[in-house]
PDB file of N, CA and C in Angstrom:
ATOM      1  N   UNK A   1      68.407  60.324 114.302  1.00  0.00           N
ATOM      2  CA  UNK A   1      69.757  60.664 114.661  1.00  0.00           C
ATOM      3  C   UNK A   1      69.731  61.885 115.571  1.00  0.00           C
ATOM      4  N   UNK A   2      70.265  61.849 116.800  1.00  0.00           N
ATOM      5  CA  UNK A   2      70.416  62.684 117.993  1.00  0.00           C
ATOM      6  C   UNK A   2      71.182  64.379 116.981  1.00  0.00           C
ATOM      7  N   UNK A   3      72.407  64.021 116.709  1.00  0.00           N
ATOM      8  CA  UNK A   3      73.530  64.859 116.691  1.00  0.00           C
ATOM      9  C   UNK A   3      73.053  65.947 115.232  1.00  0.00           C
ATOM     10  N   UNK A   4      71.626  65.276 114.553  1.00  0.00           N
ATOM     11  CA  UNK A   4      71.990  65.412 112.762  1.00  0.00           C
ATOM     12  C   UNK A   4      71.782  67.182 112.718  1.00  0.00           C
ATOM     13  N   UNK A   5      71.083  67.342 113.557  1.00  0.00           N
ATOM     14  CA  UNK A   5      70.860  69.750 113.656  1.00  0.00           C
ATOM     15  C   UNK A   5      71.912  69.897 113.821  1.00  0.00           C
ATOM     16  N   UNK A   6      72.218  69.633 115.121  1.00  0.00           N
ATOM     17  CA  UNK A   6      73.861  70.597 115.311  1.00  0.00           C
ATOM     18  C   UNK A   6      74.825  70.477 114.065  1.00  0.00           C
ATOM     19  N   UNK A   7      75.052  68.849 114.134  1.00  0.00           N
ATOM     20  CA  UNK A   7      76.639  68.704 113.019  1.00  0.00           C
ATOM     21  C   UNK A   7      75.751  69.438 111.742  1.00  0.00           C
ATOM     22  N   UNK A   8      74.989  69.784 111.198  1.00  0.00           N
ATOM     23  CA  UNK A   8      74.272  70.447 109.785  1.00  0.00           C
ATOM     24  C   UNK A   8      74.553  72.201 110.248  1.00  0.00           C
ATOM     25  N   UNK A   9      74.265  72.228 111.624  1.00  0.00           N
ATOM     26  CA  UNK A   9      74.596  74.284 111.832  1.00  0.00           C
ATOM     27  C   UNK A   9      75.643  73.992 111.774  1.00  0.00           C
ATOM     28  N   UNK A  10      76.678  73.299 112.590  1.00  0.00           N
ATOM     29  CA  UNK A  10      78.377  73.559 112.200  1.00  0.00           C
ATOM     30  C   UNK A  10      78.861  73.674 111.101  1.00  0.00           C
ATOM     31  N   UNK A  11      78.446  72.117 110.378  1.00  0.00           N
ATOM     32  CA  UNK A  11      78.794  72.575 108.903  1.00  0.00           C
ATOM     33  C   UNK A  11      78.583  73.556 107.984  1.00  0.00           C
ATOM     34  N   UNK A  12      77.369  73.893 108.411  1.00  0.00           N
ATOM     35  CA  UNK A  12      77.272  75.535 107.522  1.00  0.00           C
ATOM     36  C   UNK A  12      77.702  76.806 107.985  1.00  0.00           C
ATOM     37  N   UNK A  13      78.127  76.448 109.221  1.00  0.00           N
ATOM     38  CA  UNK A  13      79.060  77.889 109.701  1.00  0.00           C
ATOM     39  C   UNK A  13      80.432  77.908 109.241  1.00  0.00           C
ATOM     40  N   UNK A  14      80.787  76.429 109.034  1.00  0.00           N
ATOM     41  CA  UNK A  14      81.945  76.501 108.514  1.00  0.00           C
ATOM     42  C   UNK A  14      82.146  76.761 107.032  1.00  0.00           C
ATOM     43  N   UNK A  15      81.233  76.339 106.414  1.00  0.00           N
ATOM     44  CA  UNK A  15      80.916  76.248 104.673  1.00  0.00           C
ATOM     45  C   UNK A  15      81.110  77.321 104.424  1.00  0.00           C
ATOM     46  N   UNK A  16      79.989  78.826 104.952  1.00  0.00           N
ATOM     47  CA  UNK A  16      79.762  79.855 104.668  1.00  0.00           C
ATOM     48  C   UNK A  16      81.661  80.447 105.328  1.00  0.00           C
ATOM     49  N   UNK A  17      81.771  80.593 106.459  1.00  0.00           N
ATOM     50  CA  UNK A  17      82.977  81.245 106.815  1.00  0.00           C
ATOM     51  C   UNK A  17      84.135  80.630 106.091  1.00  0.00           C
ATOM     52  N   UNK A  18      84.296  79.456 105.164  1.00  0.00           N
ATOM     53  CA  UNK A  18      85.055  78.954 104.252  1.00  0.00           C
ATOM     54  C   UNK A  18      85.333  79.829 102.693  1.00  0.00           C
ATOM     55  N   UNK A  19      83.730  80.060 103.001  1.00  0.00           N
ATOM     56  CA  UNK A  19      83.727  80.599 101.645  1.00  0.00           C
ATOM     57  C   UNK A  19      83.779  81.552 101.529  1.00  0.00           C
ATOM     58  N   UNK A  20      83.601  82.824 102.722  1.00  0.00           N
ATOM     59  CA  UNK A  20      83.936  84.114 102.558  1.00  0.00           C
ATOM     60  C   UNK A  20      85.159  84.694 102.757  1.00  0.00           C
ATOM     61  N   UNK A  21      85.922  83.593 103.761  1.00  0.00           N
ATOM     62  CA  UNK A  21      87.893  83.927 103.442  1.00  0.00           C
ATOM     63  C   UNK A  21      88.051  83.631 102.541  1.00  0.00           C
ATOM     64  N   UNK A  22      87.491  82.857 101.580  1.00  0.00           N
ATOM     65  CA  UNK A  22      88.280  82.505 100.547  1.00  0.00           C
ATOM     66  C   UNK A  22      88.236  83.805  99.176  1.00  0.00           C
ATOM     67  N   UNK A  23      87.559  84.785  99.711  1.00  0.00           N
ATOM     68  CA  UNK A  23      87.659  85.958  98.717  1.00  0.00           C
ATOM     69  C   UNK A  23      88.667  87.196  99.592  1.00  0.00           C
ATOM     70  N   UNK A  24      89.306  86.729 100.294  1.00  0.00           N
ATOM     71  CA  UNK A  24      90.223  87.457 100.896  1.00  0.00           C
ATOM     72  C   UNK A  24      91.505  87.245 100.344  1.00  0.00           C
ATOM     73  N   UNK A  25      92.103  88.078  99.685  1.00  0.00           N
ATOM     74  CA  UNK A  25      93.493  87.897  99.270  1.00  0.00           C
ATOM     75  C   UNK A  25      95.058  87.246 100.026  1.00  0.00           C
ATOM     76  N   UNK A  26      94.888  88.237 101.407  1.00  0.00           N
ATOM     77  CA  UNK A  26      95.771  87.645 102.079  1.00  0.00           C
ATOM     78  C   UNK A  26      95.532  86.282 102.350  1.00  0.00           C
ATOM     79  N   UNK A  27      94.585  85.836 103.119  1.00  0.00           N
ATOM     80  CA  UNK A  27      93.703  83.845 103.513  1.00  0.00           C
ATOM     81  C   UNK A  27      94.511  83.489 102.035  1.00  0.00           C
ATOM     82  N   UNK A  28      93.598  83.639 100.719  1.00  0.00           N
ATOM     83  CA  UNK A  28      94.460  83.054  99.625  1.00  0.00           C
ATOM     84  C   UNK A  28      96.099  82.944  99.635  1.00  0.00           C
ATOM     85  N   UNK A  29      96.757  84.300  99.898  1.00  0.00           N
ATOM     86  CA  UNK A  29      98.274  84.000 100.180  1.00  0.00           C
ATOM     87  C   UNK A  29      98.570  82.959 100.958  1.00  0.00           C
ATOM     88  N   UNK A  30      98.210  83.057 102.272  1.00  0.00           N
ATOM     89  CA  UNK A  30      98.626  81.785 103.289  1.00  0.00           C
ATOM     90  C   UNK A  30      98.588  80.520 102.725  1.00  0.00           C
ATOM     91  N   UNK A  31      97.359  80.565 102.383  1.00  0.00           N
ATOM     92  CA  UNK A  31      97.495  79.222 101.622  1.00  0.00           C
ATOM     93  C   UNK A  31      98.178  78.214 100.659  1.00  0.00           C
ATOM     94  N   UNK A  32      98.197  79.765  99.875  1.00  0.00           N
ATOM     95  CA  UNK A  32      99.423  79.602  99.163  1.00  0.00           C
ATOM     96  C   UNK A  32     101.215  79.043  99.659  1.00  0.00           C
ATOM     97  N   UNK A  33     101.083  79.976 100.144  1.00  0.00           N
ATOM     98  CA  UNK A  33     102.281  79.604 100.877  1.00  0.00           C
ATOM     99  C   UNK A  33     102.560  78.183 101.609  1.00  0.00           C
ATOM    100  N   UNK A  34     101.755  77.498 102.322  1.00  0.00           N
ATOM    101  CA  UNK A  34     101.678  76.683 103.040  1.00  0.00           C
ATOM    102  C   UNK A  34     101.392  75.947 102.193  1.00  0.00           C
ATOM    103  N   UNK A  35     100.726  75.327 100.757  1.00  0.00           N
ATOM    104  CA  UNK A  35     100.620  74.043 100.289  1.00  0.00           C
ATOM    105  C   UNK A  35     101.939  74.360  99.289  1.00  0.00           C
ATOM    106  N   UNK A  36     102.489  75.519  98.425  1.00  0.00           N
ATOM    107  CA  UNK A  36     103.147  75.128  97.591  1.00  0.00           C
ATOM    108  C   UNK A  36     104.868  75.197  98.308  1.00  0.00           C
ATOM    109  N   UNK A  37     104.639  75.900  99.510  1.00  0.00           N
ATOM    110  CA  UNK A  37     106.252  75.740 100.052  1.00  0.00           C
ATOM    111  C   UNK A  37     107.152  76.932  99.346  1.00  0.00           C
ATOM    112  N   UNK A  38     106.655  77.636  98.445  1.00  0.00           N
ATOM    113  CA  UNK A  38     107.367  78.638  98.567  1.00  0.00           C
ATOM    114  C   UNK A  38     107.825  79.945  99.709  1.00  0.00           C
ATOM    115  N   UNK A  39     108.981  80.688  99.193  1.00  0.00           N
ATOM    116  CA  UNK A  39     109.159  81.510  99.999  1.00  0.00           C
ATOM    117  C   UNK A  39     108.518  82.954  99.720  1.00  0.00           C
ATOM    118  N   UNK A  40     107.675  83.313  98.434  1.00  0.00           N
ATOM    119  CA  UNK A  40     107.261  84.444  98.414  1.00  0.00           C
ATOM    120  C   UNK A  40     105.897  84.081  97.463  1.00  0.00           C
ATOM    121  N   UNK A  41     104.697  84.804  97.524  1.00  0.00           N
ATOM    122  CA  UNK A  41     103.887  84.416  96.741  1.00  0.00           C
ATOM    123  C   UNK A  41     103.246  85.699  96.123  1.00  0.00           C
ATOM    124  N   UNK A  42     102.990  85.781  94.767  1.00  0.00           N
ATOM    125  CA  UNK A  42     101.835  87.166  94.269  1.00  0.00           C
ATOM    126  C   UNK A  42     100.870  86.616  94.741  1.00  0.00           C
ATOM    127  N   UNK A  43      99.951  88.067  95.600  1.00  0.00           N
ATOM    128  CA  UNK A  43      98.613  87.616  95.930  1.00  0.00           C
ATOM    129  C   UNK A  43      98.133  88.359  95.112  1.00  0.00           C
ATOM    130  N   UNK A  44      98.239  89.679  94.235  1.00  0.00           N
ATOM    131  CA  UNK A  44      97.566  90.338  93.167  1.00  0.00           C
ATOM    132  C   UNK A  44      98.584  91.614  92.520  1.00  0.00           C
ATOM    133  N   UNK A  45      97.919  91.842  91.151  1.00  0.00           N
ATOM    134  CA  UNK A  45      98.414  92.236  90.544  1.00  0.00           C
ATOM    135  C   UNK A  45      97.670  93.956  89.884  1.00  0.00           C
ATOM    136  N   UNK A  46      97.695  94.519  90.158  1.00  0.00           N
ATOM    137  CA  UNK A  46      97.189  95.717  89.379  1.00  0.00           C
ATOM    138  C   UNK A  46      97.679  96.914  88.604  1.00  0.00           C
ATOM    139  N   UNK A  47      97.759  97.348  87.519  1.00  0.00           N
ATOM    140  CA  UNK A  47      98.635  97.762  86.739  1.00  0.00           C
ATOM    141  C   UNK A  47      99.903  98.255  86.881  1.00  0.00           C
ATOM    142  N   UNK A  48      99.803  99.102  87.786  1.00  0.00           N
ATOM    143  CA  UNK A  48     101.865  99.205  88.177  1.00  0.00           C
ATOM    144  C   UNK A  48     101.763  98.283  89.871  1.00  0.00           C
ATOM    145  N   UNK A  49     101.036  98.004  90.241  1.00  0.00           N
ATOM    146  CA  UNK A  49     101.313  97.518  91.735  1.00  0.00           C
ATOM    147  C   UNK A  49     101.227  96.637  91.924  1.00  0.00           C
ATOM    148  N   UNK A  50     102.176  95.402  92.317  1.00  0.00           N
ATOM    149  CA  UNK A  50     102.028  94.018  92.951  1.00  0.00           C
ATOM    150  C   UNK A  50     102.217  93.475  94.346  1.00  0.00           C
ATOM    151  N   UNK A  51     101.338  92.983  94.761  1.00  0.00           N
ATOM    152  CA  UNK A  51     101.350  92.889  96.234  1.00  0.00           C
ATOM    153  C   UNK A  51     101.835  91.120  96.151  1.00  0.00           C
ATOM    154  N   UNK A  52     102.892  90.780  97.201  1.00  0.00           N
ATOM    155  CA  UNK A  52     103.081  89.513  97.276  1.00  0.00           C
ATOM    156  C   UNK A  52     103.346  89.764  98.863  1.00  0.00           C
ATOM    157  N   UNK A  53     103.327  88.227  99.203  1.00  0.00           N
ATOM    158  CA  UNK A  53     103.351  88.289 100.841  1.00  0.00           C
ATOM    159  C   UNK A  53     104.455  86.835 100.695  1.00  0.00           C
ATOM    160  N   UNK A  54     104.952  86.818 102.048  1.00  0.00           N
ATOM    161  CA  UNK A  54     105.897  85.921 102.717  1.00  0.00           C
ATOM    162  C   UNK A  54     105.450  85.197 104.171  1.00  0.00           C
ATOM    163  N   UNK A  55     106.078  84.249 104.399  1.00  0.00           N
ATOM    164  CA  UNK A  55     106.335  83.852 106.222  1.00  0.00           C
ATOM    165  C   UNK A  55     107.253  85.095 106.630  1.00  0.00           C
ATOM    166  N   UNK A  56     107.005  85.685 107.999  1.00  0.00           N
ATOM    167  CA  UNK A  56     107.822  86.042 108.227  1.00  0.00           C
ATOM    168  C   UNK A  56     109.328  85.410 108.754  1.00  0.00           C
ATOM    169  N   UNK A  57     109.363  84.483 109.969  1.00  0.00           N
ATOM    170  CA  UNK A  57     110.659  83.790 109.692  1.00  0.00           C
ATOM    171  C   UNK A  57     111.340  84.603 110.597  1.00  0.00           C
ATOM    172  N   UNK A  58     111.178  85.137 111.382  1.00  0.00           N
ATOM    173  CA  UNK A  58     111.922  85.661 111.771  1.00  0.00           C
ATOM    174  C   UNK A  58     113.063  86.879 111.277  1.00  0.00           C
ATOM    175  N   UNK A  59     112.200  87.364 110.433  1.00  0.00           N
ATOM    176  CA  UNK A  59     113.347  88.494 109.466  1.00  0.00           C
ATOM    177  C   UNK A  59     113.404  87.471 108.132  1.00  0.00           C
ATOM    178  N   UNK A  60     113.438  86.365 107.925  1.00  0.00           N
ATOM    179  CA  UNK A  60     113.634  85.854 106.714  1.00  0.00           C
ATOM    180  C   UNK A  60     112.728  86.380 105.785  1.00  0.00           C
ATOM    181  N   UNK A  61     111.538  85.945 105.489  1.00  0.00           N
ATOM    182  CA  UNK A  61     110.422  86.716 105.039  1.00  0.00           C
ATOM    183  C   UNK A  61     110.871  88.061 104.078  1.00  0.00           C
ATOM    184  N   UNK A  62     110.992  88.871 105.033  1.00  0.00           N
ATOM    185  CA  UNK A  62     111.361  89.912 104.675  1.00  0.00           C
ATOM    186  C   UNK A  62     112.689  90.357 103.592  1.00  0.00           C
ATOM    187  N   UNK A  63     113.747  89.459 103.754  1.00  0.00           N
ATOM    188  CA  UNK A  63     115.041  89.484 103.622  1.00  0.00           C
ATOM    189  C   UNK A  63     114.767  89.167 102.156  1.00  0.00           C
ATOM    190  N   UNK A  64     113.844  87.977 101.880  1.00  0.00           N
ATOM    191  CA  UNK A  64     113.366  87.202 100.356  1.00  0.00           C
ATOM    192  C   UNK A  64     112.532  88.015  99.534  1.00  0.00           C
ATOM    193  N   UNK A  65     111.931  89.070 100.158  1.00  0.00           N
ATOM    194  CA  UNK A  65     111.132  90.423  99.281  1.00  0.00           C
ATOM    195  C   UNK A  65     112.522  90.932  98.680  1.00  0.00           C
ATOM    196  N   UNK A  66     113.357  91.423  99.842  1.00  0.00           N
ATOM    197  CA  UNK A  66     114.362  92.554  99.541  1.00  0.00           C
ATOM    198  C   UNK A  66     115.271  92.094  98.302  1.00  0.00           C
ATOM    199  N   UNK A  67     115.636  90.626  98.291  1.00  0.00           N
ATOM    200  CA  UNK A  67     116.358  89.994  97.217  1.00  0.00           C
ATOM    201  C   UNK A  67     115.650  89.656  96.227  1.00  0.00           C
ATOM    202  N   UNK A  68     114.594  89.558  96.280  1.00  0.00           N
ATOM    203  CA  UNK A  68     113.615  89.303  94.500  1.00  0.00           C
ATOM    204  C   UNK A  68     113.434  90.850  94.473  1.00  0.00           C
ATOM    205  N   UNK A  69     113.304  91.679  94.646  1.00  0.00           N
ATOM    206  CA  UNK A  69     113.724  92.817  94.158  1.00  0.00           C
ATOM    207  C   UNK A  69     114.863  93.655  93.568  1.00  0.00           C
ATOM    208  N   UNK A  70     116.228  93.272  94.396  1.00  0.00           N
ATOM    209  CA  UNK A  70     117.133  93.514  94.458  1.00  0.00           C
ATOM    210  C   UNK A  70     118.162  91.941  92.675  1.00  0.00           C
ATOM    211  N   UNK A  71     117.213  91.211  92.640  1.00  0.00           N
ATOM    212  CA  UNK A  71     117.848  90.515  91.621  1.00  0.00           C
ATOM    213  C   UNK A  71     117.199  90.672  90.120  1.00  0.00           C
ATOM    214  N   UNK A  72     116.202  91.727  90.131  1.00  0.00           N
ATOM    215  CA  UNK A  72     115.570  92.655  89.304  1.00  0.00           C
ATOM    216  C   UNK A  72     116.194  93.352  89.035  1.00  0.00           C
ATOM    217  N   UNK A  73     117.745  93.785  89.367  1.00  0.00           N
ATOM    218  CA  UNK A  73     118.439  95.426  89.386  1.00  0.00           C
ATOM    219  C   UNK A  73     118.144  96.380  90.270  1.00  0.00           C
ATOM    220  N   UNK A  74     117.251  95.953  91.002  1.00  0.00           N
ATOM    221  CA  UNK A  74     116.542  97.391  91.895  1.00  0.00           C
ATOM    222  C   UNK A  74     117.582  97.779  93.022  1.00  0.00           C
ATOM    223  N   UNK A  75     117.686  99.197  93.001  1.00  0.00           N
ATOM    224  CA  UNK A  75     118.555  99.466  93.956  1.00  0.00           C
ATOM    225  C   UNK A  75     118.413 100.188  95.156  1.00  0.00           C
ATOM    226  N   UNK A  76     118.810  99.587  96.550  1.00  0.00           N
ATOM    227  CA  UNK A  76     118.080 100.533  97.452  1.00  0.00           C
ATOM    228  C   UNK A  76     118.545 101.881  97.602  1.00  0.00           C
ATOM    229  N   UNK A  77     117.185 102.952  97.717  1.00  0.00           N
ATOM    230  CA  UNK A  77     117.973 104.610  97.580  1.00  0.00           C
ATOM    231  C   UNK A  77     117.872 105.130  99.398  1.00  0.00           C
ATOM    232  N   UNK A  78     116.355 104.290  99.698  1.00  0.00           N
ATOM    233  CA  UNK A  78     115.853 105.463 101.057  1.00  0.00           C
ATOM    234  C   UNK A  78     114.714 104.501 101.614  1.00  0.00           C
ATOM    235  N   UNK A  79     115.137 104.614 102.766  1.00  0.00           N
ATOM    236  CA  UNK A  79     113.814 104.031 103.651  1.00  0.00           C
ATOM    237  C   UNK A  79     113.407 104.979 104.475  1.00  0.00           C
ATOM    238  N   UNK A  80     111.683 104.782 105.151  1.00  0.00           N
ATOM    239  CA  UNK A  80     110.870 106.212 105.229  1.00  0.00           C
ATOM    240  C   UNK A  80     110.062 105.286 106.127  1.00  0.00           C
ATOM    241  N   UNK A  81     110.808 104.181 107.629  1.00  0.00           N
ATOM    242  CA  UNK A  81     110.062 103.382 107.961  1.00  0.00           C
ATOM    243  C   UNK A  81     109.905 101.975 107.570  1.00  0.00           C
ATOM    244  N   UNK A  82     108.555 101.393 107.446  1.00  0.00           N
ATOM    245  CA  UNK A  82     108.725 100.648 106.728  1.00  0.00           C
ATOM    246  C   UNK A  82     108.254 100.742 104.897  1.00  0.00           C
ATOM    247  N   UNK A  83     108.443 101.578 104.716  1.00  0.00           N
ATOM    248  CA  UNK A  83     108.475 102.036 103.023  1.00  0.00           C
ATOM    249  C   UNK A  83     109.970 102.194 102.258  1.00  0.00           C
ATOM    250  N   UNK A  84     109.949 101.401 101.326  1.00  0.00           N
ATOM    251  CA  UNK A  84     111.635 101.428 100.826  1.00  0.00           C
ATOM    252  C   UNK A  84     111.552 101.748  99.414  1.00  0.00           C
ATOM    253  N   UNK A  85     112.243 102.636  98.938  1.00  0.00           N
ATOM    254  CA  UNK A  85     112.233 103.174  97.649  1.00  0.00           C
ATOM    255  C   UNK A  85     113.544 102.496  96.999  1.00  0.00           C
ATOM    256  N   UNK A  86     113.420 102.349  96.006  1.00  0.00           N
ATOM    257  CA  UNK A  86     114.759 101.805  94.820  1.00  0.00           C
ATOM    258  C   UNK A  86     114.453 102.505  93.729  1.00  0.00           C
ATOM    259  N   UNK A  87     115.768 102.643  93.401  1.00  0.00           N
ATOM    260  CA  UNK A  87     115.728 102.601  91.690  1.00  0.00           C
ATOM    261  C   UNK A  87     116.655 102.000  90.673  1.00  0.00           C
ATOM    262  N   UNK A  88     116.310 102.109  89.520  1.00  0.00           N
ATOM    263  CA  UNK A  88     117.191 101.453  88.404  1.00  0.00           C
ATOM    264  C   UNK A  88     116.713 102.647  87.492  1.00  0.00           C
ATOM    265  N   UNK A  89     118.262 103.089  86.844  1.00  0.00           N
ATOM    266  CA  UNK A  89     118.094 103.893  86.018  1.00  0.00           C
ATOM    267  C   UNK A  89     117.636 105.100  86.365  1.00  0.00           C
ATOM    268  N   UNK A  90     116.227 105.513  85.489  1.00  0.00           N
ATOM    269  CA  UNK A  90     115.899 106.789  85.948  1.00  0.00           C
ATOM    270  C   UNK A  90     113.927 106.094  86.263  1.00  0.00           C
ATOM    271  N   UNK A  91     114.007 104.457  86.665  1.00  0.00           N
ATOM    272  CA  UNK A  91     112.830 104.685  86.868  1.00  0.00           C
ATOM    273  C   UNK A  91     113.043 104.372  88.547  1.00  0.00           C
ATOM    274  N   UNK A  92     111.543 104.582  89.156  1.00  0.00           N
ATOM    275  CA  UNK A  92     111.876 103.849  90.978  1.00  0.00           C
ATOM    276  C   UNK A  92     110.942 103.104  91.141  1.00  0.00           C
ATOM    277  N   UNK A  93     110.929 102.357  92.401  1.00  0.00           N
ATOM    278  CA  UNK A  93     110.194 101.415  93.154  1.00  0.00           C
ATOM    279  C   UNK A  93     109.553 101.790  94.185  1.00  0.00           C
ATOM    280  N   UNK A  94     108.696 101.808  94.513  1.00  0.00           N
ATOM    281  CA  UNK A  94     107.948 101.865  96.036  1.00  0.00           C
ATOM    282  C   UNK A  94     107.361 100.982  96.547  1.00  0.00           C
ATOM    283  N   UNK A  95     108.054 100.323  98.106  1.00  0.00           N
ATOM    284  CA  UNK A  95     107.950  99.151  98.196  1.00  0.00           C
ATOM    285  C   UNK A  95     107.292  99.385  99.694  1.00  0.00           C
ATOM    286  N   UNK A  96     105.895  98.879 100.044  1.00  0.00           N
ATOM    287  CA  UNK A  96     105.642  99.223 101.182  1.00  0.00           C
ATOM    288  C   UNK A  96     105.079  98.061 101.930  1.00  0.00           C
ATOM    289  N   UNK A  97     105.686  98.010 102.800  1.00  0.00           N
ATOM    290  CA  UNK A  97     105.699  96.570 103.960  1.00  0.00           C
ATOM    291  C   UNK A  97     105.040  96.541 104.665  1.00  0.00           C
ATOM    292  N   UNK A  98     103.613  95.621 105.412  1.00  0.00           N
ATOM    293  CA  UNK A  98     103.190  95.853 106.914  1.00  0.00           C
ATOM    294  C   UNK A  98     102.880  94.513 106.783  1.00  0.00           C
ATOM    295  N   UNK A  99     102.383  94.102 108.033  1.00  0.00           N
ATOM    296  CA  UNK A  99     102.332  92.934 108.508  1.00  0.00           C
ATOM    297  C   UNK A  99     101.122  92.669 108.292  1.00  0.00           C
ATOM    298  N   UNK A 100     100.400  91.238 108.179  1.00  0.00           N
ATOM    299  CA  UNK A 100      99.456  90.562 108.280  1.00  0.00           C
ATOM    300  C   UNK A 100      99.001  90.316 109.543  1.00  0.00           C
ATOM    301  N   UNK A 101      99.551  89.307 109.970  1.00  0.00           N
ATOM    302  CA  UNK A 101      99.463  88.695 111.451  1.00  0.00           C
ATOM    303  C   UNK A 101     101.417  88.655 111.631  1.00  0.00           C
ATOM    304  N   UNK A 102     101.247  87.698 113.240  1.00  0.00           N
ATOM    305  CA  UNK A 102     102.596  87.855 113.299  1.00  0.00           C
ATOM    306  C   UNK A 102     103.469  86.998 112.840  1.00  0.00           C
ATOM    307  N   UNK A 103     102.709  86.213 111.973  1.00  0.00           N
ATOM    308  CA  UNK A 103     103.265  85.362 110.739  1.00  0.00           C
ATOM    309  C   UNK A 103     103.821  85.520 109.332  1.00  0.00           C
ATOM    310  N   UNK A 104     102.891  86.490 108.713  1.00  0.00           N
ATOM    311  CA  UNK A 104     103.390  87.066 107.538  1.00  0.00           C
ATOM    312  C   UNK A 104     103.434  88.662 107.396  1.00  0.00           C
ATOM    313  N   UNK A 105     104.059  88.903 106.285  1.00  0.00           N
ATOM    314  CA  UNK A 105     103.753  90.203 105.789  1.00  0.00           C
ATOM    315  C   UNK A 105     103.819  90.094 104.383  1.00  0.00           C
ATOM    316  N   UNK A 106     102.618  91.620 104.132  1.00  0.00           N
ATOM    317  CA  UNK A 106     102.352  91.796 102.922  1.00  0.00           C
ATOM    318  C   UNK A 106     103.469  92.789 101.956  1.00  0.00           C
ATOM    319  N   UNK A 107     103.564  92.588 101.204  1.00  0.00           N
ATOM    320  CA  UNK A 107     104.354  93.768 100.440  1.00  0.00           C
ATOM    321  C   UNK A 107     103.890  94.608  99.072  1.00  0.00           C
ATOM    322  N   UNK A 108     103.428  95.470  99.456  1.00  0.00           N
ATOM    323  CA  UNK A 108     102.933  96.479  97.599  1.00  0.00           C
ATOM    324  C   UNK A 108     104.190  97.161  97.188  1.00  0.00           C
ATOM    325  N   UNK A 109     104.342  96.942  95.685  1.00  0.00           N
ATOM    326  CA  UNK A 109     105.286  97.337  94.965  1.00  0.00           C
ATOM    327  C   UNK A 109     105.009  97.901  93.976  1.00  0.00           C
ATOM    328  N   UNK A 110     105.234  99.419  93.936  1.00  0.00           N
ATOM    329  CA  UNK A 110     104.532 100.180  92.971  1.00  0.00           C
ATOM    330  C   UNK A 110     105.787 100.800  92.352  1.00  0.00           C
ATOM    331  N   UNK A 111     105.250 100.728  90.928  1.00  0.00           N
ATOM    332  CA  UNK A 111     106.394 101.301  89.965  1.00  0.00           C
ATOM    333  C   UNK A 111     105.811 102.595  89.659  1.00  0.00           C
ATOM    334  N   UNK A 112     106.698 103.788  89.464  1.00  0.00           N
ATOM    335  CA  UNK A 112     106.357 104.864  89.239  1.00  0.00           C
ATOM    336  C   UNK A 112     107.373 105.523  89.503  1.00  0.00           C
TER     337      UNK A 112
END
């Protein structure tokens, strides 16, 4: 077989570069996003901080962080950029936004 080296290096460039996005959190989000069709997804969780990401959408994206937060009770106090603080009660939120690509963005949400 002429083709059988090459198609065997492709496939393992792809295997290996398959398998090393796939320990990337954000790659996992996308994915997420794109097979289950939601509009917001947790990509991780660490004791007060949760990072979930969106499509952006044109501002939509964004708009669907602000309301799953905001249907928590959280209330907006102050934005500092793209960093948005809330609170409820006497505890707060710190909610800090940047982009992925120009497709999504990530969001960390730290309670404290």
């Amino acid at each position: 077989m002429k083709y059988k080296w090459p198609l065997l290096i492709v496939a393992g460039v792809f295997l290996v570069t398959g398998v090393l996005l796939s320990f990337n959190e954000n790659v996992r989000g996308a994915v997420k996003l794109a097979l289950l069709g939601k509009e917001v997804v947790i990509i991780s969780t660490e004791e007060e901080t949760v990072t979930v990401m969106a499509r952006m959408d044109e501002g939509g994206g964004f708009q669907e962080v602000l309301s799953l937060i905001e249907t928590e009770g959280w209330l907006l106090t102050d934005q500092l950029g793209s960093t948005f603080v809330f609170t409820r009660g006497d505890e707060s939120l710190v909610l800090m936004l940047k982009m992925w690509t120009n497709q999504y963005i990530v969001a960390e949400m730290t309670e404290g």
